[in-house]
Protein backbone atom coordinates (compact mmCIF):
# COMPACT_ATOMS: atom_id res chain seq x y z
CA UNK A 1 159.76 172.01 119.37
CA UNK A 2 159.28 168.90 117.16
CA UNK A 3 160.79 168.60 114.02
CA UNK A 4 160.01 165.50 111.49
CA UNK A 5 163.04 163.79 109.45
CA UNK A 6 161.35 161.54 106.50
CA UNK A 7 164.02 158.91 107.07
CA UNK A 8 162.62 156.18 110.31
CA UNK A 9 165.01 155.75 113.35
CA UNK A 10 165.30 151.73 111.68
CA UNK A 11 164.84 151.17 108.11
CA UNK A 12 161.80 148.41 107.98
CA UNK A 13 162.01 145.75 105.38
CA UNK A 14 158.93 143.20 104.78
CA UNK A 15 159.81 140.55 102.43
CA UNK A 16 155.75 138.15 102.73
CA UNK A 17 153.12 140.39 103.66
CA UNK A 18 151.24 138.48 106.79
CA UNK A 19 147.69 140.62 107.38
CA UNK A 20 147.53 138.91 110.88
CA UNK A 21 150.65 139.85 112.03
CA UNK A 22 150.27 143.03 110.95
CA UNK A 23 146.78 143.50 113.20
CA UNK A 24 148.81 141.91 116.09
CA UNK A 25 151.89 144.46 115.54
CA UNK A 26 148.87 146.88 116.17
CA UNK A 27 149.08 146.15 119.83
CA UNK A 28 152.06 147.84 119.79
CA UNK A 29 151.03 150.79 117.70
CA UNK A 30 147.69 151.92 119.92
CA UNK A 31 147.68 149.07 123.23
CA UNK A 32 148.10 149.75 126.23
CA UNK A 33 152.01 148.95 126.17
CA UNK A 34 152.58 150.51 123.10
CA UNK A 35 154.77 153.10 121.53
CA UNK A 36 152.14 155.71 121.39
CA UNK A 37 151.18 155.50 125.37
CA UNK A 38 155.12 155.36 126.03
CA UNK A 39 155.59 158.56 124.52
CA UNK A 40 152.40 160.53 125.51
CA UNK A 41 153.32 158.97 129.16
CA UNK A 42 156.93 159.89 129.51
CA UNK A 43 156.67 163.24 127.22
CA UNK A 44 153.64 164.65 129.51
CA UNK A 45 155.94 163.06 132.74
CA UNK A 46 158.53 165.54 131.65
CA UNK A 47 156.46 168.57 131.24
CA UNK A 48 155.80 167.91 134.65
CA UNK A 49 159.22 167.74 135.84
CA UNK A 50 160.76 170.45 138.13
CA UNK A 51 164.00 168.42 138.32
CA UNK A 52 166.01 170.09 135.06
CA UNK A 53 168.89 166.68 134.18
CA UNK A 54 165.36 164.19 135.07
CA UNK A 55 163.39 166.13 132.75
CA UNK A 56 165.70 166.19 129.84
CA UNK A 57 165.83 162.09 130.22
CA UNK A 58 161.65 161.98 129.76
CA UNK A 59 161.54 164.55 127.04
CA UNK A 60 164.72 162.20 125.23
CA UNK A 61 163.25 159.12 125.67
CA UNK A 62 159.37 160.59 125.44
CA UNK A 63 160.78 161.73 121.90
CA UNK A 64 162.66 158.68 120.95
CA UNK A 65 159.10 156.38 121.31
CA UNK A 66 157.49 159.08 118.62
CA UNK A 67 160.62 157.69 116.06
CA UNK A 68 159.40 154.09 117.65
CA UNK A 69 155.58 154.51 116.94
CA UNK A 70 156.52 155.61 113.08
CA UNK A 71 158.99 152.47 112.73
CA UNK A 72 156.11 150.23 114.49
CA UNK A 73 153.40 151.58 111.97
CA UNK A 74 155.37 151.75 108.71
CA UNK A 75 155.83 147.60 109.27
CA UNK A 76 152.46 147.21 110.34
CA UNK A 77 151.14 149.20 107.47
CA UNK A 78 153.67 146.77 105.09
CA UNK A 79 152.01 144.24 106.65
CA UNK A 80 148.28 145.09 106.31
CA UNK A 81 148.43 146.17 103.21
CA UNK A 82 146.95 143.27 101.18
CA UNK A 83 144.52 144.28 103.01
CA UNK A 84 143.25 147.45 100.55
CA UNK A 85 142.43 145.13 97.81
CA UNK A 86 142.20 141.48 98.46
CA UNK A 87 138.72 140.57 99.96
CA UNK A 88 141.21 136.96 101.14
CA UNK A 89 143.38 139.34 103.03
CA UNK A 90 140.90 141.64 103.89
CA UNK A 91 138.81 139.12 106.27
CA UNK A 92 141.62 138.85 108.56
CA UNK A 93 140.40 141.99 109.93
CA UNK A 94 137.49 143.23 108.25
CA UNK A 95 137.56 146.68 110.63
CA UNK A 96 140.81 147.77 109.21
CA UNK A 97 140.32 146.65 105.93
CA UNK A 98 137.02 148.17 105.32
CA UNK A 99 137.05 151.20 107.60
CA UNK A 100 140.74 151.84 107.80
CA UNK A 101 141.37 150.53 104.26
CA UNK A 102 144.30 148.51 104.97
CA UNK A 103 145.98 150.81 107.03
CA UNK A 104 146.64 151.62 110.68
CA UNK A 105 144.45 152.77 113.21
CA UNK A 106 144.86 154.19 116.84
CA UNK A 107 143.90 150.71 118.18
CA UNK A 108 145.23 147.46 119.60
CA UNK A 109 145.22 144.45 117.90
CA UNK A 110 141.22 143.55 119.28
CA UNK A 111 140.44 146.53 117.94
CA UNK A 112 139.97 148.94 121.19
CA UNK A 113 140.27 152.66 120.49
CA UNK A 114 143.55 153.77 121.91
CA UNK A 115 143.19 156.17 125.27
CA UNK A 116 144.50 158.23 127.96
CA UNK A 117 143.63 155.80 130.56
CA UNK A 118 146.53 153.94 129.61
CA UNK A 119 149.32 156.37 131.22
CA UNK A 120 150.41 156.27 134.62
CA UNK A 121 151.01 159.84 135.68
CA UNK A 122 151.36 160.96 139.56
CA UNK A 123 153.66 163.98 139.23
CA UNK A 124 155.75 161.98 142.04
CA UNK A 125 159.12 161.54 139.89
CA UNK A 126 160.53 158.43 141.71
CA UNK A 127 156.50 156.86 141.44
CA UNK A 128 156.95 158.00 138.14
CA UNK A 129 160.16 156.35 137.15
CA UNK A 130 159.18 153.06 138.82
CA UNK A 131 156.05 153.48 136.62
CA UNK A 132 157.94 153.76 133.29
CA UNK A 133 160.39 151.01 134.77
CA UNK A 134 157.05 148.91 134.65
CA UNK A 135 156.07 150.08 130.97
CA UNK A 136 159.73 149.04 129.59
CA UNK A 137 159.57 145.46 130.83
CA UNK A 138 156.13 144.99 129.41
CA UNK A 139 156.62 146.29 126.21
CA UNK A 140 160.04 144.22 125.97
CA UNK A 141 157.78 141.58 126.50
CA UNK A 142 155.17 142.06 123.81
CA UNK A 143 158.24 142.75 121.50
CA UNK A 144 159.45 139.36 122.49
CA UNK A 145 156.01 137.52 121.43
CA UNK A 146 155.68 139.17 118.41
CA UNK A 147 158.89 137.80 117.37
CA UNK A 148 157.78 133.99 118.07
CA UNK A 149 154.60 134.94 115.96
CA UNK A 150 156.82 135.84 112.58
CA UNK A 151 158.98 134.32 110.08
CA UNK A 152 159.92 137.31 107.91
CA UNK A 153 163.25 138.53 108.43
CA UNK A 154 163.14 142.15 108.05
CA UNK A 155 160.26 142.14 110.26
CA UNK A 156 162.27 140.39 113.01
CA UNK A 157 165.22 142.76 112.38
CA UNK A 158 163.01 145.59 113.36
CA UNK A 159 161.47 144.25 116.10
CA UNK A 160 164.77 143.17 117.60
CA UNK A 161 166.07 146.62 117.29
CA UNK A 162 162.66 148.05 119.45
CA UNK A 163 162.80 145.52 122.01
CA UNK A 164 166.14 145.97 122.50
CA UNK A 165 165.82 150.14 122.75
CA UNK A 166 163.14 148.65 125.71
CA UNK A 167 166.05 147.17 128.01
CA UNK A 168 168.13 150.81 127.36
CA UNK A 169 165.19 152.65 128.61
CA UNK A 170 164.48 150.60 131.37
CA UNK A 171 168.87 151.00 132.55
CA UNK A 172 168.26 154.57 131.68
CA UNK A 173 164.88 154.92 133.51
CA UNK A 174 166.83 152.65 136.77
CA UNK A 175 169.54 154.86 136.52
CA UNK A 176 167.78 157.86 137.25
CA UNK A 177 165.77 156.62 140.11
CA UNK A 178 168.89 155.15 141.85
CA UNK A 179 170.81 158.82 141.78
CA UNK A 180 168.01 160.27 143.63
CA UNK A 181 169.19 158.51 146.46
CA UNK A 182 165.93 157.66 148.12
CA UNK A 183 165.02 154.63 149.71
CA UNK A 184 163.08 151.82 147.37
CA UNK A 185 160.34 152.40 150.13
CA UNK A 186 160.38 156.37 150.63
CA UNK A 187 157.33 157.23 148.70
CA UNK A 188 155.59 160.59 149.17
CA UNK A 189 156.30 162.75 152.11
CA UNK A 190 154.07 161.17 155.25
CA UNK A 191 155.66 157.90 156.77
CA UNK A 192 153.74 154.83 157.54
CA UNK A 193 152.29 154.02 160.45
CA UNK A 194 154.53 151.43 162.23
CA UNK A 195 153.20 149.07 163.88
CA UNK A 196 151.62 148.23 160.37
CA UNK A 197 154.34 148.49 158.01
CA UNK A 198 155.86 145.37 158.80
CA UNK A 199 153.12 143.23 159.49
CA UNK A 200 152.32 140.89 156.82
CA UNK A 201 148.76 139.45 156.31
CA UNK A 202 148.69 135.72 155.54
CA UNK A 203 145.21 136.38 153.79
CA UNK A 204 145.87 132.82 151.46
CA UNK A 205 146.13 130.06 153.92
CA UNK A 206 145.56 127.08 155.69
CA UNK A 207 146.54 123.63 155.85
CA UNK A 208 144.77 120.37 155.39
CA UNK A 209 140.57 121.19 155.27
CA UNK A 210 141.88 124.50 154.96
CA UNK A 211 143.56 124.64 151.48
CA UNK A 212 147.29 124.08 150.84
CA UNK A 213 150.71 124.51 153.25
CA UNK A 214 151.70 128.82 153.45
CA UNK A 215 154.55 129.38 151.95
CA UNK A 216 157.48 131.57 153.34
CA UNK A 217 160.29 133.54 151.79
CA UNK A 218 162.08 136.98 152.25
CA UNK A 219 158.93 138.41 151.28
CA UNK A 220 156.95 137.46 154.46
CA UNK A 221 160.10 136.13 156.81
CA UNK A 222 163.01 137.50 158.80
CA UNK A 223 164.20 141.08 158.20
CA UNK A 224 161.02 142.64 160.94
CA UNK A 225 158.63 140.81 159.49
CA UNK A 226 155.71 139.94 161.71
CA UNK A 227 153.77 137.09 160.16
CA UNK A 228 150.37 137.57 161.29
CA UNK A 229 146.82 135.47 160.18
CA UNK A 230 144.60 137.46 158.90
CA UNK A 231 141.29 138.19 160.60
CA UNK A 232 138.94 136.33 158.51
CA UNK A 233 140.76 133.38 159.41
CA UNK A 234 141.16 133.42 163.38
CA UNK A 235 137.60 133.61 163.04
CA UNK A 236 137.18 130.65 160.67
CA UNK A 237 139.64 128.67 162.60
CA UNK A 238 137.86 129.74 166.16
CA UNK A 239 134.54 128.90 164.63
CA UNK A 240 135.81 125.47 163.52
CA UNK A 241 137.16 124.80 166.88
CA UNK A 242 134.45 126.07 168.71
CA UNK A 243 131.77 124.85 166.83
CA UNK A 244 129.20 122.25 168.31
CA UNK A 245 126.68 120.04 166.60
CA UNK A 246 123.67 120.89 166.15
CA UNK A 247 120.92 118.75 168.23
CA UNK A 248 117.91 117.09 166.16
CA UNK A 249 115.09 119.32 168.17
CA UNK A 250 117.03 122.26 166.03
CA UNK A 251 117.53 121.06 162.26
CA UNK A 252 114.90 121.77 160.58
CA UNK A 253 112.23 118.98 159.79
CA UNK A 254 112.19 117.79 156.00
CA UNK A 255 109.62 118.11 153.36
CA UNK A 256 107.37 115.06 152.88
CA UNK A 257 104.00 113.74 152.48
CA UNK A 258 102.12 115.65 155.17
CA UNK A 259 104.75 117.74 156.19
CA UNK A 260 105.87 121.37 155.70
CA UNK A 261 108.61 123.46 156.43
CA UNK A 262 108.62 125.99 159.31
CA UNK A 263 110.07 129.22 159.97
């Protein structure tokens, strides 16, 4: 059960209007990392849950971006707002000033309705978790350029305040994951096949004709790893080896003055 309290989670304060600003806050009000997808992700993630404590957490946090998507569009609608009446202000986004009429819209900031394709939702809590994990750094940072893009204070206050409620999530949202005790690479119930799982595929290679030195690191060496070229390129290195010049009786003759290709 929802219940609505007039007064927002962070007081906003906009001191200069910037109508710009305000259509780039919008990719925080209907993108893809924004408040709105956070909470529709994490809220429908909980309904989901079978796991009681892990539940409560979404539905907390799931409510806690609704307060977050009313604080983001209250200082994008300050910001907008010379939008309603100034034809100046109004051509900094002519869709929300003359369709929305200065106000905010379930869109980003190019304008792209806001949709469901945006949450990541497996029903797998720890894919789940690592999914949200994902959604917290990205949104800290879009809160993060949005600050570099403003000079009003109150504006920067607020955004502070969100981006920082990003890195709490994200501890929260680490937390959980880590006291269910499974391994980083347990996912699902079938195990991998293994002669496979430890084979890694240097598919972006070569040296000199070839393209640049490969590069190794934890990530492809030591700890089982099997380094292993990939099989488009043991064929491109056997071909280059085993290749043999072609003979003149088999190129094929060139176009001239009483002469035709054949074939």
């Amino acid at each position: 059960m929802y219940h609505h309290i007039k007064k927002l989670m962070y007081t906003v304060r906009v001191d200069t209007p910037d109508p710009r600003f305000g259509n780039m806050l919008l990719e925080q009000f209907g993108g893809a990392n924004g408040e709105l997808a956070a909470a529709m992700q994490y809220s429908i993630q909980g309904l989901n849950c079978e796991d009681p404590a892990r539940k409560d957490l979404l539905m907390d946090i799931g409510t806690e971006e609704l307060s977050h998507l009313e604080v983001v569009g209250n200082l994008a609608r300050l910001h907008l707002k010379p939008m309603k009446n100034s034809r100046n202000a109004g051509e900094a986004d002519p869709l929300i000033a003359i369709a929305g009429g200065g106000g905010v819209g379930l869109m980003n900031s190019m304008g792209d309705p806001w949709t469901a394709d945006y949450l990541k939702i497996t029903g797998e809590l720890d894919v789940d978790l690592r999914s949200n994990i994902a959604a917290e750094a990205r949104a800290k940072i879009v809160y993060e350029r949005l600050i570099k893009f403003t000079e009003d204070k109150g504006t920067i206050d607020a955004l502070q305040f969100l981006m920082t409620r990003e890195i709490t999530h994200m501890k929260a949202f680490m937390r959980a994951l880590d006291s269910m005790g499974k391994d980083p690479l347990q996912i699902g119930q079938i195990p991998p096949t293994p002669e496979l799982v430890n084979q890694y595929f240097n598919d972006s290679t070569g040296d000199g004709d070839f393209g640049e030195h490969d590069m190794r690191g934890p990530w492809n060496n030591g700890d089982g790893w099997e380094f292993v070229d990939a099989p488009a390129f043991r064929e491109m290195k056997s071909g280059a080896s085993g290749a043999r010049r072609p003979v003149e009786s088999e190129r094929e003759p060139l176009s001239g003055p009483g002469m035709r290709r054949t074939g």
